[in-house]
PDBML (XML) file of the C-alpha atoms, coordinates in Angstrom:
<?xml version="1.0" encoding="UTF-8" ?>
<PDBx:datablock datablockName="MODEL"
   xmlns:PDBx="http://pdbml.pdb.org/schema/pdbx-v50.xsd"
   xmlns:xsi="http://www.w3.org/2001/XMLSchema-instance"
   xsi:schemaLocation="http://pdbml.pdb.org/schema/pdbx-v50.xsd pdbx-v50.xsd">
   <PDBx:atom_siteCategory>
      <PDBx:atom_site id="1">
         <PDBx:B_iso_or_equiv>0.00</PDBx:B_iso_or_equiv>
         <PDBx:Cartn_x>3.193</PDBx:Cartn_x>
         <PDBx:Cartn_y>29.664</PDBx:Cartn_y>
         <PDBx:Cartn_z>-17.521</PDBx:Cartn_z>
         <PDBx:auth_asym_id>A</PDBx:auth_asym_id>
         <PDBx:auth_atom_id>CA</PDBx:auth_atom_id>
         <PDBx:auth_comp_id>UNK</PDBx:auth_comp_id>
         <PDBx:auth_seq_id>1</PDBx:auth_seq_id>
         <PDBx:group_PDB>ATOM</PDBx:group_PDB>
         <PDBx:label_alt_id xsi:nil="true" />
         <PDBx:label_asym_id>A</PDBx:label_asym_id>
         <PDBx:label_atom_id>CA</PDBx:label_atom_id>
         <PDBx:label_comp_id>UNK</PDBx:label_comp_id>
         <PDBx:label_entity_id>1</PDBx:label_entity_id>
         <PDBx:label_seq_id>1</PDBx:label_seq_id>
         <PDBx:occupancy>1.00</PDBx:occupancy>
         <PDBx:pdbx_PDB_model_num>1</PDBx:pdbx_PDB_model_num>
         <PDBx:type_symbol>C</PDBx:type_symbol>
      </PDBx:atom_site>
      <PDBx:atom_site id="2">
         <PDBx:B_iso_or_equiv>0.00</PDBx:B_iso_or_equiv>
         <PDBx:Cartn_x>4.180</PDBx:Cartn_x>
         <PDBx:Cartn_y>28.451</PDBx:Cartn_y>
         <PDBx:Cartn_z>-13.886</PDBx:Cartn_z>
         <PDBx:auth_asym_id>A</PDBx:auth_asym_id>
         <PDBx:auth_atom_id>CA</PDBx:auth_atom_id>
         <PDBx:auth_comp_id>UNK</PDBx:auth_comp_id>
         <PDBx:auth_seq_id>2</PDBx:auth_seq_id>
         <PDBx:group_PDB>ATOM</PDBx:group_PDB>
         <PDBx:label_alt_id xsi:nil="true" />
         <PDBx:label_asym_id>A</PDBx:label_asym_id>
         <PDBx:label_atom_id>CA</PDBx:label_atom_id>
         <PDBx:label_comp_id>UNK</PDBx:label_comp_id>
         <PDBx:label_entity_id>1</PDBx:label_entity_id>
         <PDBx:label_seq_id>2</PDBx:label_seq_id>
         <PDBx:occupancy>1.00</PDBx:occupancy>
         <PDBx:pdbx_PDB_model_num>1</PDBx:pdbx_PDB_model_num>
         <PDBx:type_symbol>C</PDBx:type_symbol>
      </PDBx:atom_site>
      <PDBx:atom_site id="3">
         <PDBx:B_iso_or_equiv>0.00</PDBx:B_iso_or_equiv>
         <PDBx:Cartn_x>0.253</PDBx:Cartn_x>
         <PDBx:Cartn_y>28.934</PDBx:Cartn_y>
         <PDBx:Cartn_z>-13.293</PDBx:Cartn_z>
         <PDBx:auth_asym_id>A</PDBx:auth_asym_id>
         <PDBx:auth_atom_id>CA</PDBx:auth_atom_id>
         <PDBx:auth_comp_id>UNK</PDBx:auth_comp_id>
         <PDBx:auth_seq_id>3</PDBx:auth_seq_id>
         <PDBx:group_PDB>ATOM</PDBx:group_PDB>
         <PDBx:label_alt_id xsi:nil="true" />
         <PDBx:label_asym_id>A</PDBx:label_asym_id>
         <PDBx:label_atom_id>CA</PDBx:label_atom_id>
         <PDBx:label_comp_id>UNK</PDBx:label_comp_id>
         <PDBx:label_entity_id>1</PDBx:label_entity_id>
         <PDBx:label_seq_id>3</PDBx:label_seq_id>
         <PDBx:occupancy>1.00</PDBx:occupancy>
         <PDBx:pdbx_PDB_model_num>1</PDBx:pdbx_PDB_model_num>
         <PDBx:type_symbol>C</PDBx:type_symbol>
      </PDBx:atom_site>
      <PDBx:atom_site id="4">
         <PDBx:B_iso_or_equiv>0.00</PDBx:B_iso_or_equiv>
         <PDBx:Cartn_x>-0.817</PDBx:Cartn_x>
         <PDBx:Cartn_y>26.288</PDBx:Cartn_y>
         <PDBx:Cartn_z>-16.025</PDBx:Cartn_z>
         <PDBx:auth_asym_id>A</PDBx:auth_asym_id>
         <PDBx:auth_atom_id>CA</PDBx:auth_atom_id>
         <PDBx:auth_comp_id>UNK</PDBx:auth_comp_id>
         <PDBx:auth_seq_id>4</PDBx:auth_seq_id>
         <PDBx:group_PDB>ATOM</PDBx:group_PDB>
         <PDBx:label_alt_id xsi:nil="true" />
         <PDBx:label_asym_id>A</PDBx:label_asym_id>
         <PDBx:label_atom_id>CA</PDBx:label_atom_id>
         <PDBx:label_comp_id>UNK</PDBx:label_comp_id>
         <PDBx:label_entity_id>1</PDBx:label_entity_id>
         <PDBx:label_seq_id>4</PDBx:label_seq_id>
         <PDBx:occupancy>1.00</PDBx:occupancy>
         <PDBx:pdbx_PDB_model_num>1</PDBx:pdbx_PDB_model_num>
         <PDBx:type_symbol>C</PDBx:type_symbol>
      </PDBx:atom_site>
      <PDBx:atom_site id="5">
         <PDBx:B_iso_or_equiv>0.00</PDBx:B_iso_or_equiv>
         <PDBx:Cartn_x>2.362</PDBx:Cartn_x>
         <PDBx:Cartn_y>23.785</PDBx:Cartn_y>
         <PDBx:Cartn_z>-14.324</PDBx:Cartn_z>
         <PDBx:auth_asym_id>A</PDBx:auth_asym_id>
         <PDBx:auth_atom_id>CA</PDBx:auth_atom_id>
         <PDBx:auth_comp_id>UNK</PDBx:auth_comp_id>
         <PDBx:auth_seq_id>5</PDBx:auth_seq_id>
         <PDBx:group_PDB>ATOM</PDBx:group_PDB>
         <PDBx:label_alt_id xsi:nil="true" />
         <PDBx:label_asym_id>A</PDBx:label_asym_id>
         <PDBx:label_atom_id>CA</PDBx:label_atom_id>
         <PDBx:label_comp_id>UNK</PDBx:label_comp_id>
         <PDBx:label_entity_id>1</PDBx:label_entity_id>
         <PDBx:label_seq_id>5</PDBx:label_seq_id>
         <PDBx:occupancy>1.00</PDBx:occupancy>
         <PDBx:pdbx_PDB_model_num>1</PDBx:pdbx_PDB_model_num>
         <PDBx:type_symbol>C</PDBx:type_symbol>
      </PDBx:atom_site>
      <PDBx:atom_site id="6">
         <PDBx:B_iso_or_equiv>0.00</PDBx:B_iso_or_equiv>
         <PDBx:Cartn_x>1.442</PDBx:Cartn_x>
         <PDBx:Cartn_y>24.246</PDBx:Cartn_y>
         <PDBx:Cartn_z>-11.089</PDBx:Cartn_z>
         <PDBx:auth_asym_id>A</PDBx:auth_asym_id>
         <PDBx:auth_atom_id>CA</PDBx:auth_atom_id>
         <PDBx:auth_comp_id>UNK</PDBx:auth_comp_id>
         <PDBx:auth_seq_id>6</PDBx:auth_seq_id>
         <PDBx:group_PDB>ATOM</PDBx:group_PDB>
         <PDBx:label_alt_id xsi:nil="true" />
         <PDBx:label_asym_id>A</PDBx:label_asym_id>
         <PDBx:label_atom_id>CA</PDBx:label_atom_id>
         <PDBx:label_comp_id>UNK</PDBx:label_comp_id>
         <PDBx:label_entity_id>1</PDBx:label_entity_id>
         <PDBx:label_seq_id>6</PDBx:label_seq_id>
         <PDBx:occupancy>1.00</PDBx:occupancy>
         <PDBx:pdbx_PDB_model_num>1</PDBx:pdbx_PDB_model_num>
         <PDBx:type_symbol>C</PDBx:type_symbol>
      </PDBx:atom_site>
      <PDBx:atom_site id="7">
         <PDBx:B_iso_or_equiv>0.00</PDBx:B_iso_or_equiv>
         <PDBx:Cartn_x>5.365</PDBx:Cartn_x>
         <PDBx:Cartn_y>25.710</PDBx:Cartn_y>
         <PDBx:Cartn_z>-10.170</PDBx:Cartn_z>
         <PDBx:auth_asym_id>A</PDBx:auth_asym_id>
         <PDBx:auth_atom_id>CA</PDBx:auth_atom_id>
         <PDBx:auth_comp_id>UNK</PDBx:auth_comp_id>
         <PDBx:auth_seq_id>7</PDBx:auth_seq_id>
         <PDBx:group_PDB>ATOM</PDBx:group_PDB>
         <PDBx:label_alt_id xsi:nil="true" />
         <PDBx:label_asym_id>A</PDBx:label_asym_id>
         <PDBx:label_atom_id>CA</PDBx:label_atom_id>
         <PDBx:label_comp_id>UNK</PDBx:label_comp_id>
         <PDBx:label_entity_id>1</PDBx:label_entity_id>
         <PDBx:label_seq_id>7</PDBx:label_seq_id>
         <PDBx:occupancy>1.00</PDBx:occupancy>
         <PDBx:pdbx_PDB_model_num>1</PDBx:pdbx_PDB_model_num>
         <PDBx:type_symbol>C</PDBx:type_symbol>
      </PDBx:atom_site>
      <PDBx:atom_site id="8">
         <PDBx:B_iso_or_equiv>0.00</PDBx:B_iso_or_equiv>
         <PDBx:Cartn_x>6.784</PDBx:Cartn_x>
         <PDBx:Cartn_y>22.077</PDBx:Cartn_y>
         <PDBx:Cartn_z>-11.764</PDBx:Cartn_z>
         <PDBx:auth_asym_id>A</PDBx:auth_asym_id>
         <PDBx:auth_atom_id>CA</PDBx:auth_atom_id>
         <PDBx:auth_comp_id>UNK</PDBx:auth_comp_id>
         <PDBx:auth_seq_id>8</PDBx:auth_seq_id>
         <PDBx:group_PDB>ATOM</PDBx:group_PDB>
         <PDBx:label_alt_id xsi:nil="true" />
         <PDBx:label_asym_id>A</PDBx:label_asym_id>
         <PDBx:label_atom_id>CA</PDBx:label_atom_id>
         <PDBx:label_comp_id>UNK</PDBx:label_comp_id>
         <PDBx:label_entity_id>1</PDBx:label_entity_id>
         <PDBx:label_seq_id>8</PDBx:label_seq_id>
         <PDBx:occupancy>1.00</PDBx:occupancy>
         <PDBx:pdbx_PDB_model_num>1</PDBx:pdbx_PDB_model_num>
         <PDBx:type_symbol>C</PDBx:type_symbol>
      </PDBx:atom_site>
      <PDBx:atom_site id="9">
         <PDBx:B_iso_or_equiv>0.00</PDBx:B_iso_or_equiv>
         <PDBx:Cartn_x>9.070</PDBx:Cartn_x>
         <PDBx:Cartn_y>22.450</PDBx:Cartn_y>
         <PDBx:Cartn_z>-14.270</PDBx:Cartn_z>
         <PDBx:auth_asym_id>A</PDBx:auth_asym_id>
         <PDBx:auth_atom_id>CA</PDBx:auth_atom_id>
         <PDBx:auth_comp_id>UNK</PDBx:auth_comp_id>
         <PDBx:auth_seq_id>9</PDBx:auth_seq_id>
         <PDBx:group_PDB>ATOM</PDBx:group_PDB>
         <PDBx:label_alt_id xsi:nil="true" />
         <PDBx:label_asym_id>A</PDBx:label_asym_id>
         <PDBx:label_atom_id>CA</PDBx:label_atom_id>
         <PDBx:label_comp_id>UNK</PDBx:label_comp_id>
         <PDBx:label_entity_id>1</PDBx:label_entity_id>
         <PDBx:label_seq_id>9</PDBx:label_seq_id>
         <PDBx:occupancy>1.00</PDBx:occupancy>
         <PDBx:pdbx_PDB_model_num>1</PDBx:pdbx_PDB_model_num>
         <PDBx:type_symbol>C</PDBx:type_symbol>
      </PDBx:atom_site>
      <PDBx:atom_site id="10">
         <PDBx:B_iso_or_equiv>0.00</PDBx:B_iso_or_equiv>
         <PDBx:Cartn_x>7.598</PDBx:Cartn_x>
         <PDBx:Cartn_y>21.794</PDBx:Cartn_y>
         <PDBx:Cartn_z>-17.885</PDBx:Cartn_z>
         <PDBx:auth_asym_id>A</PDBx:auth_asym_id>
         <PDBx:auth_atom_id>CA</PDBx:auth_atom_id>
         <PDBx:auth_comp_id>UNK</PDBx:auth_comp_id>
         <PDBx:auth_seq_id>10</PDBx:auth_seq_id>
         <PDBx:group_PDB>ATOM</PDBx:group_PDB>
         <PDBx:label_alt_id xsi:nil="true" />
         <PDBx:label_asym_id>A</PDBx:label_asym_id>
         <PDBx:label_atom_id>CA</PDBx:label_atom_id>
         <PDBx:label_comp_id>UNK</PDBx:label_comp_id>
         <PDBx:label_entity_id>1</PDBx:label_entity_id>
         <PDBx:label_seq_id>10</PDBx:label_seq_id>
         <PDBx:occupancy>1.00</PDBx:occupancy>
         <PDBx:pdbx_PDB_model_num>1</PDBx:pdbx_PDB_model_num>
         <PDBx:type_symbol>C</PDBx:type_symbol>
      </PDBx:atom_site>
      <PDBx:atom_site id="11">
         <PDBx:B_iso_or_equiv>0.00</PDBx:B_iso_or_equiv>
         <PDBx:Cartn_x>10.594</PDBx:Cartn_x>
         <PDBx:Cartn_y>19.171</PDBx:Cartn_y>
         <PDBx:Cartn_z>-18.558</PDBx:Cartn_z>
         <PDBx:auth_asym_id>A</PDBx:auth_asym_id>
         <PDBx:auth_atom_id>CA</PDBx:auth_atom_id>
         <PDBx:auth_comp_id>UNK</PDBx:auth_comp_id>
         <PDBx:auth_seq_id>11</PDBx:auth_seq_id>
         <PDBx:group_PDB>ATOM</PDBx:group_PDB>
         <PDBx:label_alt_id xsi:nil="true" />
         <PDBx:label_asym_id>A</PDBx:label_asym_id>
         <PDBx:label_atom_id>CA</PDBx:label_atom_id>
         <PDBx:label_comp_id>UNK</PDBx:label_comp_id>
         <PDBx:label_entity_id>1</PDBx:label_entity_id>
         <PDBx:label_seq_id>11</PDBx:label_seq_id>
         <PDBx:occupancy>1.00</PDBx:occupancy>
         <PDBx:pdbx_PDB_model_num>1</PDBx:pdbx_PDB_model_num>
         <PDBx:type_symbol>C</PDBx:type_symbol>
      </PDBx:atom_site>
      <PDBx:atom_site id="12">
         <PDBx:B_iso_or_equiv>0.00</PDBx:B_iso_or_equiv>
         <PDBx:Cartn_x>9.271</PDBx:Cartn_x>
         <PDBx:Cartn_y>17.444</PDBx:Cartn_y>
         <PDBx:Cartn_z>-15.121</PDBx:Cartn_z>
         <PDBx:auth_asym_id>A</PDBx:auth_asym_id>
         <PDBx:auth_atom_id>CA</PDBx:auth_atom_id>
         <PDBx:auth_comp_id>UNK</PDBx:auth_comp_id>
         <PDBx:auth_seq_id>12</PDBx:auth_seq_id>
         <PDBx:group_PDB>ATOM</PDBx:group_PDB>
         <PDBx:label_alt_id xsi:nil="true" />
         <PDBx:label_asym_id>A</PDBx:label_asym_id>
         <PDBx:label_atom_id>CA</PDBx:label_atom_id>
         <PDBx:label_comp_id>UNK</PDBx:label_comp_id>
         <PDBx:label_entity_id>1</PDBx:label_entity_id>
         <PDBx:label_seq_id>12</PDBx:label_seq_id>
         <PDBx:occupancy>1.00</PDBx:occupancy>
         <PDBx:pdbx_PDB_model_num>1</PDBx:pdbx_PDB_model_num>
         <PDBx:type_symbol>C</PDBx:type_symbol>
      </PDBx:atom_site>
      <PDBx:atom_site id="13">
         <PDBx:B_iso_or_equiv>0.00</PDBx:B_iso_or_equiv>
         <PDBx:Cartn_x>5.940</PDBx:Cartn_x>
         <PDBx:Cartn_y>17.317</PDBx:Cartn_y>
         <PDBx:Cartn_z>-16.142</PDBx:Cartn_z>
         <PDBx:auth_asym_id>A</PDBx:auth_asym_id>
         <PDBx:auth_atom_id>CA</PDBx:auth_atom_id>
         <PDBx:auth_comp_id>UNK</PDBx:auth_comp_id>
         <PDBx:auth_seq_id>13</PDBx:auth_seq_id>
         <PDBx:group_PDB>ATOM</PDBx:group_PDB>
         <PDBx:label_alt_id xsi:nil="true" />
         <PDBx:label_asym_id>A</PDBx:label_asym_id>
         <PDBx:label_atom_id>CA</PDBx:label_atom_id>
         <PDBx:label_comp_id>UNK</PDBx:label_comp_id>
         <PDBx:label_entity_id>1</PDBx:label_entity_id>
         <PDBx:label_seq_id>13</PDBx:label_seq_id>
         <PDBx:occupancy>1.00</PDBx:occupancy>
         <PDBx:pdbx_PDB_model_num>1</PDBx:pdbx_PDB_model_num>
         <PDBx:type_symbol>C</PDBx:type_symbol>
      </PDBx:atom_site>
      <PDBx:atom_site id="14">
         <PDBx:B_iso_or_equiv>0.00</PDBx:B_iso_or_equiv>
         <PDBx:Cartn_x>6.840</PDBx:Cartn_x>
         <PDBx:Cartn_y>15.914</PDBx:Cartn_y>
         <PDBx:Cartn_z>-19.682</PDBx:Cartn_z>
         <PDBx:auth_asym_id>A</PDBx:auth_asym_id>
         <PDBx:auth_atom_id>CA</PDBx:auth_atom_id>
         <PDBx:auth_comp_id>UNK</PDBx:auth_comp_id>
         <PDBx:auth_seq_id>14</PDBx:auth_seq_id>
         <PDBx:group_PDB>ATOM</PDBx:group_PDB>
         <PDBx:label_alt_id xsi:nil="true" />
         <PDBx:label_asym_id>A</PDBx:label_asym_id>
         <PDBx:label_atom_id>CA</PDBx:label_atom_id>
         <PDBx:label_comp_id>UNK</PDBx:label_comp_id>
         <PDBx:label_entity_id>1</PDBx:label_entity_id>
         <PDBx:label_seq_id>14</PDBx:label_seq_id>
         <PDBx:occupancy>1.00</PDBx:occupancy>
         <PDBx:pdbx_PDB_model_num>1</PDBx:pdbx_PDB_model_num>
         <PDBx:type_symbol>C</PDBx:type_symbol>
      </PDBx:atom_site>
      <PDBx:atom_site id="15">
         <PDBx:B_iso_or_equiv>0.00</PDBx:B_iso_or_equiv>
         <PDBx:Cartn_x>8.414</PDBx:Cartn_x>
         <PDBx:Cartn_y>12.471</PDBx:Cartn_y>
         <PDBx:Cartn_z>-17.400</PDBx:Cartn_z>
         <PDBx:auth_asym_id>A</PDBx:auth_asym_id>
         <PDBx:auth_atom_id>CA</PDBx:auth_atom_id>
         <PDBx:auth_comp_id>UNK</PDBx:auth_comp_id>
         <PDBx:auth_seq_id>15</PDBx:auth_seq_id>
         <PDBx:group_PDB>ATOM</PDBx:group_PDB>
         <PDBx:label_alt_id xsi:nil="true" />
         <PDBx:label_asym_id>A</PDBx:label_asym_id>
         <PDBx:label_atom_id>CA</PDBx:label_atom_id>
         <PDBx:label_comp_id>UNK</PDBx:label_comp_id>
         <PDBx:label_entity_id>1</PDBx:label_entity_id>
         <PDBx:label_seq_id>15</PDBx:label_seq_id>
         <PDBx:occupancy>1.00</PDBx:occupancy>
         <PDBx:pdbx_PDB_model_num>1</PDBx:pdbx_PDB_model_num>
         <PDBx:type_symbol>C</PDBx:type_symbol>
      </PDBx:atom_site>
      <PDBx:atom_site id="16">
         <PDBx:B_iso_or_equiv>0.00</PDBx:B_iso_or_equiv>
         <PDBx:Cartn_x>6.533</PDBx:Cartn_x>
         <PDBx:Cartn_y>12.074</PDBx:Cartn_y>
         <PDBx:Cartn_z>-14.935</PDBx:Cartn_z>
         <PDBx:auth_asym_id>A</PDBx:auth_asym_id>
         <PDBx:auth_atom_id>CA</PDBx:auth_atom_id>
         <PDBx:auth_comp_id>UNK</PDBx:auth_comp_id>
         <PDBx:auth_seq_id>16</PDBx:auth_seq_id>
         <PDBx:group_PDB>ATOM</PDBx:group_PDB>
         <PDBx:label_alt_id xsi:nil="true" />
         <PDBx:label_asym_id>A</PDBx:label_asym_id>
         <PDBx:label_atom_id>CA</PDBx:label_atom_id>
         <PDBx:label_comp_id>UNK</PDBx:label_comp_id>
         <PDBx:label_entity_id>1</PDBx:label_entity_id>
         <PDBx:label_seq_id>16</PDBx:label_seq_id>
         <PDBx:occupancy>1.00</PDBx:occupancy>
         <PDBx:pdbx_PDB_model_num>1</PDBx:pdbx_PDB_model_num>
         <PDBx:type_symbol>C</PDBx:type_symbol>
      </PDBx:atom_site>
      <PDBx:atom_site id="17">
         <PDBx:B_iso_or_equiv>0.00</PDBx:B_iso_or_equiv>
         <PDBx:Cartn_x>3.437</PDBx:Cartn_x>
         <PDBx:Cartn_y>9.501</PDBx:Cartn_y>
         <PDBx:Cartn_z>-14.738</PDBx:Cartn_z>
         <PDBx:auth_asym_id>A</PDBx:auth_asym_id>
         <PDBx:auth_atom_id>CA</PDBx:auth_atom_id>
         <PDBx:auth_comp_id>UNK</PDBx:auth_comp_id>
         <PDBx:auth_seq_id>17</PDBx:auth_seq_id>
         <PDBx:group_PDB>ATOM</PDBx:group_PDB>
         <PDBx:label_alt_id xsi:nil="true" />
         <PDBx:label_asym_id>A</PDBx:label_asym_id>
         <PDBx:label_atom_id>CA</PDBx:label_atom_id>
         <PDBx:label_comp_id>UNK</PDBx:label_comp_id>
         <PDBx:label_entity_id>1</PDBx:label_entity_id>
         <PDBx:label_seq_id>17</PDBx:label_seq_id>
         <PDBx:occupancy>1.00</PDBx:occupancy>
         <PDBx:pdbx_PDB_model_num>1</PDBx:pdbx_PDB_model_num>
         <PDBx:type_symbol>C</PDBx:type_symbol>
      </PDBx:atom_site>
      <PDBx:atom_site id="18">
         <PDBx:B_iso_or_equiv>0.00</PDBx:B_iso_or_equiv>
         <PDBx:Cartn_x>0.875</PDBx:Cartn_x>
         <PDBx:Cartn_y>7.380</PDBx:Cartn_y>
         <PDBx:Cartn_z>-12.408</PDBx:Cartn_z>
         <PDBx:auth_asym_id>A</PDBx:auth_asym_id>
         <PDBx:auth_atom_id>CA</PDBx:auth_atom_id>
         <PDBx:auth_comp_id>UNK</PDBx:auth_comp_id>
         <PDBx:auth_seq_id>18</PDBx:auth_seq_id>
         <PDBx:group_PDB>ATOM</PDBx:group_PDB>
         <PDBx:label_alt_id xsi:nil="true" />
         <PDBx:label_asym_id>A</PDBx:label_asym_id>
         <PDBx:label_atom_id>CA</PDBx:label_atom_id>
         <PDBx:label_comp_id>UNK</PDBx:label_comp_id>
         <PDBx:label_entity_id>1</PDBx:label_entity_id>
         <PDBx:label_seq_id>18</PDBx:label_seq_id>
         <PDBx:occupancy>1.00</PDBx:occupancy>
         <PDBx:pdbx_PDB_model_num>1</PDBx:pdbx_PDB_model_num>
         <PDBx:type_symbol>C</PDBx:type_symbol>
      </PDBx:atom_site>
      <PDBx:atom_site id="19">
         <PDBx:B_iso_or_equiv>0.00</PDBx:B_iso_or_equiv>
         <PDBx:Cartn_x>3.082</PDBx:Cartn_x>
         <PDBx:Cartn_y>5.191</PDBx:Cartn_y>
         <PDBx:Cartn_z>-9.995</PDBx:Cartn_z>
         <PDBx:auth_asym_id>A</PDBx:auth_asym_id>
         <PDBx:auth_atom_id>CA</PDBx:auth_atom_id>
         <PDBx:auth_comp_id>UNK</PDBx:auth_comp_id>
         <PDBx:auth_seq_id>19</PDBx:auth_seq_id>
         <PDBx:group_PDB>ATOM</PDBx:group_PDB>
         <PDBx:label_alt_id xsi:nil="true" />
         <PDBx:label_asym_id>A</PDBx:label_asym_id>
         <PDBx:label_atom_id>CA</PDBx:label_atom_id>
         <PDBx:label_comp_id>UNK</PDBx:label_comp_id>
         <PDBx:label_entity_id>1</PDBx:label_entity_id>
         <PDBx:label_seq_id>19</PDBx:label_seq_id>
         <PDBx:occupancy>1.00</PDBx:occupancy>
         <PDBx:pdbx_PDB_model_num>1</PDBx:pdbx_PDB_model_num>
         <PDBx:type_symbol>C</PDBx:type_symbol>
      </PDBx:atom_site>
      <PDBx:atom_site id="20">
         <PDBx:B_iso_or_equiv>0.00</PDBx:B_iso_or_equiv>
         <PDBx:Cartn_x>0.756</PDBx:Cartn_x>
         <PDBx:Cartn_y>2.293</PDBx:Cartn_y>
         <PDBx:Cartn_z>-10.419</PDBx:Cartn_z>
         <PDBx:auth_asym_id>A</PDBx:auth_asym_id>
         <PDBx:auth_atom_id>CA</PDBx:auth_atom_id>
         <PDBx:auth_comp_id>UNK</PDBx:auth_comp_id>
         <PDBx:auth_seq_id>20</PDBx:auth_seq_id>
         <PDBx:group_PDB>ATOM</PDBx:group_PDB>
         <PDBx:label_alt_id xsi:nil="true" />
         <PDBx:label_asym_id>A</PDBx:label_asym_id>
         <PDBx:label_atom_id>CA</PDBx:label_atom_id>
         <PDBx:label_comp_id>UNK</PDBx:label_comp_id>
         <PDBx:label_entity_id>1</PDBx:label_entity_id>
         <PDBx:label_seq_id>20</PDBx:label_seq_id>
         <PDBx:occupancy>1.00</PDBx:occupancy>
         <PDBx:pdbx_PDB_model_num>1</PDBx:pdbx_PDB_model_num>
         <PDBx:type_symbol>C</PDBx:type_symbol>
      </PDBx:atom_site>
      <PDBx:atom_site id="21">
         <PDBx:B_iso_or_equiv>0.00</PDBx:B_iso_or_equiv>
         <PDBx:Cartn_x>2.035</PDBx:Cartn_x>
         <PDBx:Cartn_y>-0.400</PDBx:Cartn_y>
         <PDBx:Cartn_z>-12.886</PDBx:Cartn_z>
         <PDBx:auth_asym_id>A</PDBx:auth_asym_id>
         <PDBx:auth_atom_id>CA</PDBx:auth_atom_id>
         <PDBx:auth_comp_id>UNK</PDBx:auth_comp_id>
         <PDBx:auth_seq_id>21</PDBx:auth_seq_id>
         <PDBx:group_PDB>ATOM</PDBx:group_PDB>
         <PDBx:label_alt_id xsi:nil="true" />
         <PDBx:label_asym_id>A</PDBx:label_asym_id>
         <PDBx:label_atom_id>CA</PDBx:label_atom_id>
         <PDBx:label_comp_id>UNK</PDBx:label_comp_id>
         <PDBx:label_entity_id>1</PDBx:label_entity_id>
         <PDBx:label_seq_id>21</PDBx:label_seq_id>
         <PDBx:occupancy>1.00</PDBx:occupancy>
         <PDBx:pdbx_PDB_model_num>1</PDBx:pdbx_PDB_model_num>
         <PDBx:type_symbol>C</PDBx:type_symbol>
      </PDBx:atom_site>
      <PDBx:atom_site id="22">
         <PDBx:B_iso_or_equiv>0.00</PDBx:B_iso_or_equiv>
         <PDBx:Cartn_x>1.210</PDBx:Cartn_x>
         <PDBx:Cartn_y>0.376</PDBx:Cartn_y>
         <PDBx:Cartn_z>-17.279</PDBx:Cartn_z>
         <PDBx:auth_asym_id>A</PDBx:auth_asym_id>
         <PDBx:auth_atom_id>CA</PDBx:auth_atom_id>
         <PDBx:auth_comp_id>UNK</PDBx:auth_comp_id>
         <PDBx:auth_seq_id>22</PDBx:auth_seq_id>
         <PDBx:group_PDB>ATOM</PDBx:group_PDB>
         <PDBx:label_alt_id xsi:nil="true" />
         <PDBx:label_asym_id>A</PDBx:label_asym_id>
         <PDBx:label_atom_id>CA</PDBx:label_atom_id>
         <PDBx:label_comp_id>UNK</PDBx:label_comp_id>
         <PDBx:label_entity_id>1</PDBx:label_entity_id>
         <PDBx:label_seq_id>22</PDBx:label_seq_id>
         <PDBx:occupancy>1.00</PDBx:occupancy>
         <PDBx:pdbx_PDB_model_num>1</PDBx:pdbx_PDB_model_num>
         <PDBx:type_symbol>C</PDBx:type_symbol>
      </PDBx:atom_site>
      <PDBx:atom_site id="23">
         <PDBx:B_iso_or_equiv>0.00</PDBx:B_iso_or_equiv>
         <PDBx:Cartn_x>-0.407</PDBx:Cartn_x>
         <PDBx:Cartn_y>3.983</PDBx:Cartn_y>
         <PDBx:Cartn_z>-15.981</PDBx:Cartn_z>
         <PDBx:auth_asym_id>A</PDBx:auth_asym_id>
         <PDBx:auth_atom_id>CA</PDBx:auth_atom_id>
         <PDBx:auth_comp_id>UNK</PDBx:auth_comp_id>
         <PDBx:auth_seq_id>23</PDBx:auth_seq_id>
         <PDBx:group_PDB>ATOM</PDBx:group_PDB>
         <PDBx:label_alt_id xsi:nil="true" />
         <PDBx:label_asym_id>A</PDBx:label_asym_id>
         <PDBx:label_atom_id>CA</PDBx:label_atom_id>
         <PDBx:label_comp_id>UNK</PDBx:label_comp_id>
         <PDBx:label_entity_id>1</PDBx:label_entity_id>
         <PDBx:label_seq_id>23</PDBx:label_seq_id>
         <PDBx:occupancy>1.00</PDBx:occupancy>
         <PDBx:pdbx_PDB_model_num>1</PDBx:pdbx_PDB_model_num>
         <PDBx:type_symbol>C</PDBx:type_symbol>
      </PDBx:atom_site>
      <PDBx:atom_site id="24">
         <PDBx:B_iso_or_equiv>0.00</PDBx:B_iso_or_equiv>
         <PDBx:Cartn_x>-0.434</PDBx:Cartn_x>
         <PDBx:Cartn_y>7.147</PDBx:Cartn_y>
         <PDBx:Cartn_z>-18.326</PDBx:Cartn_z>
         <PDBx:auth_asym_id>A</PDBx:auth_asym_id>
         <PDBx:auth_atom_id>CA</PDBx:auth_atom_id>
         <PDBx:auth_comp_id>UNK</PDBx:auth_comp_id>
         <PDBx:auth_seq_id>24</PDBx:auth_seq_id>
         <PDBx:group_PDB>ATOM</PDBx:group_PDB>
         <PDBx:label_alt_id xsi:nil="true" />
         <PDBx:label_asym_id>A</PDBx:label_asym_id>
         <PDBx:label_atom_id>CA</PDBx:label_atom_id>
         <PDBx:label_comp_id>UNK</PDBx:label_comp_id>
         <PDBx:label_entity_id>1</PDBx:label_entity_id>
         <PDBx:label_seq_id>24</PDBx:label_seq_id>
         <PDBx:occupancy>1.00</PDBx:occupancy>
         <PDBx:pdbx_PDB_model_num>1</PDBx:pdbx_PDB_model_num>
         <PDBx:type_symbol>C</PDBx:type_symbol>
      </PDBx:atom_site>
   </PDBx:atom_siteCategory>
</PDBx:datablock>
């Protein structure tokens, strides 16, 4: 499970998105 998020927390991963402006 930490293999398939790269050691980032699943709840992280769930937020975070592309810096540049209307990204995914």
């Amino acid at each position: 499970a930490s293999e398939a998020t790269l050691g980032i927390d699943p709840a992280l991963l769930e937020i975070l998105a592309c810096p540049d402006t209307h990204h995914s």
